[in-house]
Protein backbone atom coordinates (compact mmCIF):
# COMPACT_ATOMS: atom_id res chain seq x y z
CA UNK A 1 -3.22 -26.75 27.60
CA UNK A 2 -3.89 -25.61 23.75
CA UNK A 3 -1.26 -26.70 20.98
CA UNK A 4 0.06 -23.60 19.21
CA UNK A 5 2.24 -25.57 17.21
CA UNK A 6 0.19 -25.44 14.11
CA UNK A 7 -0.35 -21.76 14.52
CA UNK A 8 3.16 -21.10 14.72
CA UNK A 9 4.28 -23.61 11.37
CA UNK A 10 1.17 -21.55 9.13
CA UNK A 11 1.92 -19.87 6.44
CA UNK A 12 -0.38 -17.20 5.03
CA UNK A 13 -0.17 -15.82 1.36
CA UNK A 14 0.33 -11.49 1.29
CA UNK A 15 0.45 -9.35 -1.57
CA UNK A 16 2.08 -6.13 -1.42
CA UNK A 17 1.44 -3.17 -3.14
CA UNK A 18 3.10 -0.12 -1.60
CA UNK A 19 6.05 0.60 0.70
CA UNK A 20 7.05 -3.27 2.04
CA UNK A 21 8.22 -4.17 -1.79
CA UNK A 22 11.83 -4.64 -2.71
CA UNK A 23 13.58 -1.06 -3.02
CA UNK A 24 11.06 0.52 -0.73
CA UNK A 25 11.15 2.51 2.46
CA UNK A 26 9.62 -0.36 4.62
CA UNK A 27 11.11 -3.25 3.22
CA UNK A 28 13.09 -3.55 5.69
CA UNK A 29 10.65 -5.72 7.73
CA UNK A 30 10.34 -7.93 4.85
CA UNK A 31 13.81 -8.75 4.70
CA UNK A 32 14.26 -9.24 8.68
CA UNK A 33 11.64 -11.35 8.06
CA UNK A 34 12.71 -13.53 5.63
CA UNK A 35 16.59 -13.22 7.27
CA UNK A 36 14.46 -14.96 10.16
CA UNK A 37 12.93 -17.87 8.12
CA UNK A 38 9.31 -16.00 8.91
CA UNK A 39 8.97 -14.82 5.27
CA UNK A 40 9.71 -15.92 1.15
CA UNK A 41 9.18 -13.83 -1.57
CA UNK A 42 7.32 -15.96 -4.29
CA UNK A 43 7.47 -13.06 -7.42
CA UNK A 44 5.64 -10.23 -9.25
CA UNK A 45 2.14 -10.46 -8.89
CA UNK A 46 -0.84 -8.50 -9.63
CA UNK A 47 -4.40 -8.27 -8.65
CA UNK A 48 -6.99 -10.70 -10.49
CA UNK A 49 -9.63 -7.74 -10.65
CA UNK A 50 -9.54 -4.03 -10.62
CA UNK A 51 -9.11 -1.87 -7.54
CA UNK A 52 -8.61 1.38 -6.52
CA UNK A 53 -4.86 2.17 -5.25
CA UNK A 54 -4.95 5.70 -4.04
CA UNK A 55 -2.33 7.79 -2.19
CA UNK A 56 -2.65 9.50 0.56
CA UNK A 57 -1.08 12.37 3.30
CA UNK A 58 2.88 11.92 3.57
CA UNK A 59 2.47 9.41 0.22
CA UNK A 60 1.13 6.79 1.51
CA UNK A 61 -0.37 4.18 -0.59
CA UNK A 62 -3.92 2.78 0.27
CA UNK A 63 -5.95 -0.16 -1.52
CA UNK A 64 -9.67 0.10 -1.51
CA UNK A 65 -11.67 -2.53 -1.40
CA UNK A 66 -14.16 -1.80 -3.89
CA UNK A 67 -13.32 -4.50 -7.10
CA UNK A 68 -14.61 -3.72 -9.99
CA UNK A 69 -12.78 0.00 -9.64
CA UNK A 70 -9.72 1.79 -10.71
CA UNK A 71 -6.54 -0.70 -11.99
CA UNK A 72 -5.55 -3.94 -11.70
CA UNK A 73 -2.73 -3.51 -9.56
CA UNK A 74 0.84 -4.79 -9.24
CA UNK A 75 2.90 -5.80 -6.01
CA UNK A 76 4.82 -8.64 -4.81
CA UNK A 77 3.54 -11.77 -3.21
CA UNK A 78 5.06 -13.34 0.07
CA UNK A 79 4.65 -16.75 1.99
CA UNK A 80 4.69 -15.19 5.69
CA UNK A 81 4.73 -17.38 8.77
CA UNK A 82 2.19 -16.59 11.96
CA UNK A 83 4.45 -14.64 13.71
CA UNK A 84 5.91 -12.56 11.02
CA UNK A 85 2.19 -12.10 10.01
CA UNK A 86 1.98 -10.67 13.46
CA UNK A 87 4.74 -7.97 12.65
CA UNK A 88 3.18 -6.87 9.44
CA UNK A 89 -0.32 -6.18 11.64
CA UNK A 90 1.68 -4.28 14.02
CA UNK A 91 3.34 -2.19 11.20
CA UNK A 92 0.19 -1.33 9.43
CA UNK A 93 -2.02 -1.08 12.48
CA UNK A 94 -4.65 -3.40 12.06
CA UNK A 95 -5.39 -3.51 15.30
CA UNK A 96 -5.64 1.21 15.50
CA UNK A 97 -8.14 1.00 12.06
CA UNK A 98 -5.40 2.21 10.38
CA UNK A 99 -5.18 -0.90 7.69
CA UNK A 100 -7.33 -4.05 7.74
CA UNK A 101 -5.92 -7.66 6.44
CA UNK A 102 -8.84 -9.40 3.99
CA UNK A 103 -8.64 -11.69 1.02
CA UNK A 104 -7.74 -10.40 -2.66
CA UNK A 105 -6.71 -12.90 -5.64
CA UNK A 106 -4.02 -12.48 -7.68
CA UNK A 107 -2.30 -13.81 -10.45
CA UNK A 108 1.37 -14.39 -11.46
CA UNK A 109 2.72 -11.31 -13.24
CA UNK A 110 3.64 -11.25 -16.91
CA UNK A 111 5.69 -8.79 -19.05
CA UNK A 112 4.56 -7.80 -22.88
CA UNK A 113 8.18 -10.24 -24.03
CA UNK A 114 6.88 -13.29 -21.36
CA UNK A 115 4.76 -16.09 -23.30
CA UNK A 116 0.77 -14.72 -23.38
CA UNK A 117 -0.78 -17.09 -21.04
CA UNK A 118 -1.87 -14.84 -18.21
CA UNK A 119 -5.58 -16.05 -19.53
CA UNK A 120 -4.38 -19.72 -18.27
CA UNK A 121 -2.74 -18.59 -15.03
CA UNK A 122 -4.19 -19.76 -11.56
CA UNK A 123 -5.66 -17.38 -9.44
CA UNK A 124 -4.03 -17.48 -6.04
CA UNK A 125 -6.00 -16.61 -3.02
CA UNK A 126 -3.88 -14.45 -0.85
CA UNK A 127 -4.55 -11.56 1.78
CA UNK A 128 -3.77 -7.72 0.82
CA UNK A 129 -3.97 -4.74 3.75
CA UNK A 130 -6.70 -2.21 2.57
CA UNK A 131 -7.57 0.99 4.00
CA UNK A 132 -9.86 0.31 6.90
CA UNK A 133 -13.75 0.09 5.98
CA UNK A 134 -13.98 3.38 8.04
CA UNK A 135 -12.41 5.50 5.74
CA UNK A 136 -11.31 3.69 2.81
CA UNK A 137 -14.85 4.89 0.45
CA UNK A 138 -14.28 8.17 1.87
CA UNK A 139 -10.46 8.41 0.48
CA UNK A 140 -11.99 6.76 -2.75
CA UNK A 141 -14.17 9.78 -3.23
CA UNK A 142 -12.36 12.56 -2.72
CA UNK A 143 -11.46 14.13 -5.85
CA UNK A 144 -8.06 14.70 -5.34
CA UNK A 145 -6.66 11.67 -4.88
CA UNK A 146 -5.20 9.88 -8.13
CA UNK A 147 -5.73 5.96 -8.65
CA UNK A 148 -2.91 4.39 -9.96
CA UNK A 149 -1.56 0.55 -10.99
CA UNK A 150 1.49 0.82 -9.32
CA UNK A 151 3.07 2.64 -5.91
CA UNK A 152 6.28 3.37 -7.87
CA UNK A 153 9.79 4.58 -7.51
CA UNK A 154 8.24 8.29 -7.39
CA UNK A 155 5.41 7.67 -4.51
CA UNK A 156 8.11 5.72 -2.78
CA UNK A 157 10.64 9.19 -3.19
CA UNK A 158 7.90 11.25 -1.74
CA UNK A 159 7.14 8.61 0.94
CA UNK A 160 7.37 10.21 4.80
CA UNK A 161 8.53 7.52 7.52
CA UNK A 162 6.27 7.57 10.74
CA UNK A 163 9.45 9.36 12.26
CA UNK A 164 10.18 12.33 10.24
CA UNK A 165 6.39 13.39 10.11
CA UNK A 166 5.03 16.70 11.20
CA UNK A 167 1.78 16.00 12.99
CA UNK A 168 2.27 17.84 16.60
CA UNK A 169 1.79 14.52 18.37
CA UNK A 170 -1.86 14.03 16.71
CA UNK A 171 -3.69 11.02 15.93
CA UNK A 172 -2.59 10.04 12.64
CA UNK A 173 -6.54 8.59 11.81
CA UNK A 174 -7.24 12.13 13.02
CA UNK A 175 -4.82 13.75 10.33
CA UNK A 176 -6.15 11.25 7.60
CA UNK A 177 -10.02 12.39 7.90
CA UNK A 178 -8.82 15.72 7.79
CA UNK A 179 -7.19 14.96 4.50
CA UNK A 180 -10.66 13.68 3.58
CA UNK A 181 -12.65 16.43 4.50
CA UNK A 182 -10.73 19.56 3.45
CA UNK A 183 -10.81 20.18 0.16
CA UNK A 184 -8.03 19.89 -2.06
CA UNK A 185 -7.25 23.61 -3.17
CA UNK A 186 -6.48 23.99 1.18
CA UNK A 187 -4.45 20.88 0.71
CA UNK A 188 -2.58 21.58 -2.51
CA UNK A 189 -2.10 25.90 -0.68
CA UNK A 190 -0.19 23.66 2.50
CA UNK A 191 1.76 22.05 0.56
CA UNK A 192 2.93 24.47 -1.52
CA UNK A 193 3.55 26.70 1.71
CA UNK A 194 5.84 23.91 2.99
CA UNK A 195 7.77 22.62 -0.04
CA UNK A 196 7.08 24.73 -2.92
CA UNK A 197 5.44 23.73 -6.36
CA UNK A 198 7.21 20.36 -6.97
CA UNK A 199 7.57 19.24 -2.98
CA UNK A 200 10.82 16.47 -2.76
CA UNK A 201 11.04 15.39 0.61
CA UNK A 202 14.30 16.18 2.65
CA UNK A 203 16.34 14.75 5.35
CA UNK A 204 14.67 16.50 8.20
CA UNK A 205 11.30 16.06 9.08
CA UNK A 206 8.29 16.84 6.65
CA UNK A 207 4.73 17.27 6.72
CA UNK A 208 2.32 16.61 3.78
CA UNK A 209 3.11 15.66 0.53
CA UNK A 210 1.51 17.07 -3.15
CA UNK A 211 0.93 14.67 -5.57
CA UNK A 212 2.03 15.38 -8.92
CA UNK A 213 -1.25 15.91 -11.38
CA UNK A 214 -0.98 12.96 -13.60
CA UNK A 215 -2.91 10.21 -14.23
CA UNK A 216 -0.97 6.79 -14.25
CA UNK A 217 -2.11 4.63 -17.73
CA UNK A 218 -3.47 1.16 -16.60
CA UNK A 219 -0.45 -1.45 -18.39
CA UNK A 220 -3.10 -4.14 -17.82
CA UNK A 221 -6.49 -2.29 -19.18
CA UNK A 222 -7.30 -4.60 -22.86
């Protein structure tokens, strides 16, 4: 009979970027997770390269992985045990081509007023959920999406939980190469048929979400 006790005592490193941080719509998980021993925040991180972070329909936040583009980009990094890694699959739906888990390095986070040593810090190798290989180029490309350094306060306003979204029971990997495909004056016309010029969502349930036009400054570009 295989031993599963060493699956079930490892620990991998994950670096969030979106929706699971502290303050955000989904962090929930994180903190049942560490309430259950399966998870420990370890601080402010952010990526060792550039990368594109894009947002997508109902403001959802997407890392591509092509280095070398876009921002560095900040998030949080977690110690998560096997089974809690399990949960955070399930959430992002790994296993639907929604998200894939694959390796990113990071490095601890400094502030302008912290010491200047980020030059010295160690890189950490940790795991970050990108936008599946299938469409993550694709989402990359498409003019209207902004790249930004940081899913803030005011993608995580405009964020639409799985429950509240208008999609008539369709795929949601459907919905998203639509999003791709159309082009972004059919987009930005829906959107502005369903919440007006500056679209806040509301209680009820919502559909798409417009992106306000601005380009987010990169804090870490020297």
């Amino acid at each position: 009979m295989a031993d599963n006790s060493k699956d079930e005592t490892k620990h991998s490193l994950i670096f969030t970027y979106g929706s699971l941080k502290r303050g955000f719509k989904n962090h929930f998980l994180m903190e049942d997770l560490i309430t259950q021993n399966d998870a420990v925040l370890i601080g402010s991180f952010v990526t060792q390269d550039p990368y594109p972070l894009v947002i997508g329909p109902y403001t959802i936040g997407y890392l591509i992985n092509l280095p070398g583009n876009g921002h560095r980009v900040k998030g949080e990094l977690y110690s998560v045990s096997a089974p809690g890694l399990a949960r955070l699959d399930e959430l992002e739906a790994t296993r639907l081509g929604h998200y894939e888990r694959l390796p990113i390095e990071v490095v601890s986070y400094r502030t302008e007023s912290d010491d200047k040593e980020q030059d010295n810090e160690d890189v950490v190798e940790a795991e970050a959920y990108y936008a599946h290989r299938s469409f993550g180029e694709a989402l990359w490309n498409k003019k209207m999406i902004q790249c930004v350094s940081e899913y803030s306060e005011r993608e995580n306003s405009l964020f639409v939980k799985k429950k509240d979204r208008l999609n008539g029971g369709r795929n949601f990997l459907d919905e998203l190469r639509d999003f791709i495909s159309a082009s972004s004056d059919t987009h930005e016309t829906e959107s502005e048929a369903k919440f007006g010029e500056n679209p806040t969502p509301s209680s009820g349930s919502v559909g798409w979400n417009k992106i306000p036009d601005s380009w987010c400054e990169d804090p870490f570009r020297k």
